[in-house]
Protein backbone atom coordinates (compact mmCIF):
# COMPACT_ATOMS: atom_id res chain seq x y z
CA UNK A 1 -14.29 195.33 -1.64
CA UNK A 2 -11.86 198.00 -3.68
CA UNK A 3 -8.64 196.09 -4.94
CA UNK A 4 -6.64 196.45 -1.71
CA UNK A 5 -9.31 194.00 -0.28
CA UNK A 6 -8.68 191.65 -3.16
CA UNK A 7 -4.96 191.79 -3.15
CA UNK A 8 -5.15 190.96 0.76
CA UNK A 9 -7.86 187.89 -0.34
CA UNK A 10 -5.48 187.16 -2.83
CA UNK A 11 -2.31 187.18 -0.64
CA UNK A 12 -4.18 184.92 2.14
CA UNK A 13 -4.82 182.37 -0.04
CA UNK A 14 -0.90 182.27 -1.76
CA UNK A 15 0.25 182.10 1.87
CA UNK A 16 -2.03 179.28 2.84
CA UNK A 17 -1.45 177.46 -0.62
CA UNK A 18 2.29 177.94 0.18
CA UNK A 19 2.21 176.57 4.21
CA UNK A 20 0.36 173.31 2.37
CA UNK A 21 3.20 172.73 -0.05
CA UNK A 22 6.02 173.45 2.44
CA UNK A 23 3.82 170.73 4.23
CA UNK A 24 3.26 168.16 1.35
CA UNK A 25 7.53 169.12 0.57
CA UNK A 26 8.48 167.89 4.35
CA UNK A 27 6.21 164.56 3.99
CA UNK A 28 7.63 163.71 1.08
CA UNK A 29 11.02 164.61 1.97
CA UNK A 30 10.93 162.99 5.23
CA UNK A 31 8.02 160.34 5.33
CA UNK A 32 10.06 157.83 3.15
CA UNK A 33 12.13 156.33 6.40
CA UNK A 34 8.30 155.38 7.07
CA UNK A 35 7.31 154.71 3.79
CA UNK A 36 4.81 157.58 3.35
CA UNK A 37 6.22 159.41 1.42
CA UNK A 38 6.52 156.62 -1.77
CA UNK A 39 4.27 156.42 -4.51
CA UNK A 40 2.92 153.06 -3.32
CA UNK A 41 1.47 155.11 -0.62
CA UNK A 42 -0.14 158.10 -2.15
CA UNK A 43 -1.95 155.46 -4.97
CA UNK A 44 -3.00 153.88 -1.75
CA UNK A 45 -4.79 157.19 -0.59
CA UNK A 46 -5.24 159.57 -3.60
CA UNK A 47 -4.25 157.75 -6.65
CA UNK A 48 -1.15 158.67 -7.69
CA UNK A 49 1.09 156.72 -10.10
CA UNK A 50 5.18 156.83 -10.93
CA UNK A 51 5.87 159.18 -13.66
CA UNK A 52 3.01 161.75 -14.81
CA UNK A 53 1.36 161.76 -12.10
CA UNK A 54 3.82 160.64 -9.26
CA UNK A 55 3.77 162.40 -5.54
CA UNK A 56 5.55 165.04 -6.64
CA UNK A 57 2.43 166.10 -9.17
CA UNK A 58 0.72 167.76 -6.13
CA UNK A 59 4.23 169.82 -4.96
CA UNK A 60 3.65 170.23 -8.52
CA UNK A 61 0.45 171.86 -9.08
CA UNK A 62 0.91 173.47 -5.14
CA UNK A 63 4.04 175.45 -6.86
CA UNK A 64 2.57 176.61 -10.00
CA UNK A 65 -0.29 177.98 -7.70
CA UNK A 66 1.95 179.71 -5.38
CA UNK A 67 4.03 181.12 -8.28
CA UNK A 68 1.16 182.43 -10.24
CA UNK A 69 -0.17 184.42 -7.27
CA UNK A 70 3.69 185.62 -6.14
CA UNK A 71 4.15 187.22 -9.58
CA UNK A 72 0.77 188.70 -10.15
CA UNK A 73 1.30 190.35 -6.05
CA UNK A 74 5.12 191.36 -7.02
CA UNK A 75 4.19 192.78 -10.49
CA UNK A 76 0.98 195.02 -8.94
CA UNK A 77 3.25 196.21 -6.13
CA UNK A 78 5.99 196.87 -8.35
CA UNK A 79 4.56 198.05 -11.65
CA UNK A 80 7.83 199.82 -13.05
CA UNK A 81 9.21 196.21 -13.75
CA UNK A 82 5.66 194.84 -14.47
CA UNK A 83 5.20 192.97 -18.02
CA UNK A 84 1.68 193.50 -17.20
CA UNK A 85 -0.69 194.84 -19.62
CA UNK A 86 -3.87 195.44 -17.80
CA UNK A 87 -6.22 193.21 -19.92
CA UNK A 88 -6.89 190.09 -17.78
CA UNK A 89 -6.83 187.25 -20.49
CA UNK A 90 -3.04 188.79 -21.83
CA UNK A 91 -1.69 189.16 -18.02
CA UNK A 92 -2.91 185.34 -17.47
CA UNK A 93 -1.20 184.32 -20.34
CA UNK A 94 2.13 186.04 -19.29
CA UNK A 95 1.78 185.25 -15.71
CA UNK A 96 1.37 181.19 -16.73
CA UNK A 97 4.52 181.37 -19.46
CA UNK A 98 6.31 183.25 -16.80
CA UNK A 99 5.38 179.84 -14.36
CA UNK A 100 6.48 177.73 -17.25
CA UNK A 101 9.67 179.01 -17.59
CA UNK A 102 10.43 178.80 -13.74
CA UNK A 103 9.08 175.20 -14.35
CA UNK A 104 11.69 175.22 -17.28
CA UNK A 105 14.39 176.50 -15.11
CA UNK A 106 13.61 174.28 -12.32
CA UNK A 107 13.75 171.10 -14.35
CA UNK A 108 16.84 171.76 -15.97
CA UNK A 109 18.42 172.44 -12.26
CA UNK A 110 17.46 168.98 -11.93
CA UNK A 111 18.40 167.41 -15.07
CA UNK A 112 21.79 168.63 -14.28
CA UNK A 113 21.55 168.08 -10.97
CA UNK A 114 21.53 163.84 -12.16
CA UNK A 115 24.48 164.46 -14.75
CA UNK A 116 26.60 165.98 -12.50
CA UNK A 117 25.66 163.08 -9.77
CA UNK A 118 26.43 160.18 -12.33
CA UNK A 119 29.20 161.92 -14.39
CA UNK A 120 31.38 163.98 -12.20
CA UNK A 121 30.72 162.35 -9.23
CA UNK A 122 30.26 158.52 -10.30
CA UNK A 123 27.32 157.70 -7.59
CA UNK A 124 25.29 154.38 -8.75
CA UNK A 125 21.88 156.54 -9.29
CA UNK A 126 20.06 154.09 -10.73
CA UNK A 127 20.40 150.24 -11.37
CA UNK A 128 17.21 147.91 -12.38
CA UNK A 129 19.20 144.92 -10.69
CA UNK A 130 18.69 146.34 -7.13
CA UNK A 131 16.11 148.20 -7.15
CA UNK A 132 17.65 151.47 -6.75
CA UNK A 133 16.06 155.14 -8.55
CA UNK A 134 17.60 158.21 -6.79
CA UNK A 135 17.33 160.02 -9.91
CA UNK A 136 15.72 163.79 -9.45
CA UNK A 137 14.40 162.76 -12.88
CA UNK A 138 14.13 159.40 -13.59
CA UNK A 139 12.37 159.86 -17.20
CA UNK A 140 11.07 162.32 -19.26
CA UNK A 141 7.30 161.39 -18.38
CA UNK A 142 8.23 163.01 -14.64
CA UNK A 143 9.50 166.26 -16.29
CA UNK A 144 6.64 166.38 -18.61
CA UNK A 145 4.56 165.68 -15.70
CA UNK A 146 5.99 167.95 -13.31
CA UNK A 147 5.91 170.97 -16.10
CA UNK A 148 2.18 169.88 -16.67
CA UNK A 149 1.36 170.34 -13.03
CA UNK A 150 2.88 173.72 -12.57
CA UNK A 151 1.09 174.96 -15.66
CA UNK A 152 -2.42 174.06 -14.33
CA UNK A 153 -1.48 174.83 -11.03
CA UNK A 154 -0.83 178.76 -12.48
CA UNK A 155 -3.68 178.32 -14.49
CA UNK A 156 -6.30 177.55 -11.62
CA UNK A 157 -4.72 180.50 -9.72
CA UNK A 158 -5.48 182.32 -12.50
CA UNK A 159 -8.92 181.43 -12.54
CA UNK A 160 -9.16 182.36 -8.83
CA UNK A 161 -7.59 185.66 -8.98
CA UNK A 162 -10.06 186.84 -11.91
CA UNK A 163 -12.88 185.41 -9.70
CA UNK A 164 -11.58 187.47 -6.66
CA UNK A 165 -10.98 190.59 -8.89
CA UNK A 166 -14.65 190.60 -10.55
CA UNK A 167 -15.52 189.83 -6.72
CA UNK A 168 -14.41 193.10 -6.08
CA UNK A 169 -15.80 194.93 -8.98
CA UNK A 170 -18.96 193.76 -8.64
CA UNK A 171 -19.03 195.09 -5.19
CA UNK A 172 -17.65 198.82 -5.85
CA UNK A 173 -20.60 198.88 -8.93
CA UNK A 174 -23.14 198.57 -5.85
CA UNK A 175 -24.76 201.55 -4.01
């Protein structure tokens, strides 16, 4: 296997991984007129709780994957803007703070997202009385969660991509 095989391995799995969270996005975008797509539901089927570990925990860890595997394709094929060192344990490293700060970036979209909801726009949000939590981030145990999720997320594609580039090493070493 020389490394174009393992970029191609590599690529087919970041495509799959991403056609599973577009998936998992549209059920939980669109399953709650049926209630699928609730919390209730997923601890009903794979355990999931509000907060750390809410429905949104798999999109989660999905994305971090996804993102991991997008860089480390995009910085190989385009090495001139590559932070890339070429010692595996360093690029990790970079490649998971550079999924952190998209994390970062993505969960202060939200966060602002909410203020400019409740404070320019005055919508009711969120009220205990009724019931009612439209919040993109309700508290700061989702954020930590979701941040949490798209680190190990990038860190498990990490882990696979070293595992598909000895893969290939240990292939050109034999006769």
């Amino acid at each position: 296997m020389n490394t174009n095989d393992s970029h191609k391995a590599i690529s087919r799995v970041m495509w799959i991984t991403l056609i599973i969270y577009v998936l998992a996005d549209l059920f939980g975008e669109f399953a709650p007129a049926t209630g699928w797509g609730f919390n209730t539901q997923c601890l009903r089927f794979i355990g999931c709780t509000t907060g750390f570990f809410g429905f949104d925990a798999i999109e989660h860890l999905l994305s971090g994957f996804v993102i991991f595997l997008v860089l480390l394709l995009f910085f190989r094929k385009y090495p001139q803007w590559s932070p890339l060192t070429g010692v595996w344990w360093k690029d990790a490293l970079i490649l998971i703070a550079a999924v952190n700060l998209i994390s970062f970036a993505w969960e202060l979209v939200e966060c602002a997202h909410d203020v400019f909801r409740v404070a320019i726009l005055h919508e009711r949000l969120y009220s205990v009385r009724l019931n009612i939590d439209l919040l993109d981030q309700p508290t700061n145990l989702d954020t930590m969660g979701d941040m949490t999720f798209n680190v190990l997320g990038s860190a498990i594609a990490a882990l696979f991509a070293w595992w598909a580039m000895k893969k290939r090493s240990h292939k050109e070493l034999q006769p």
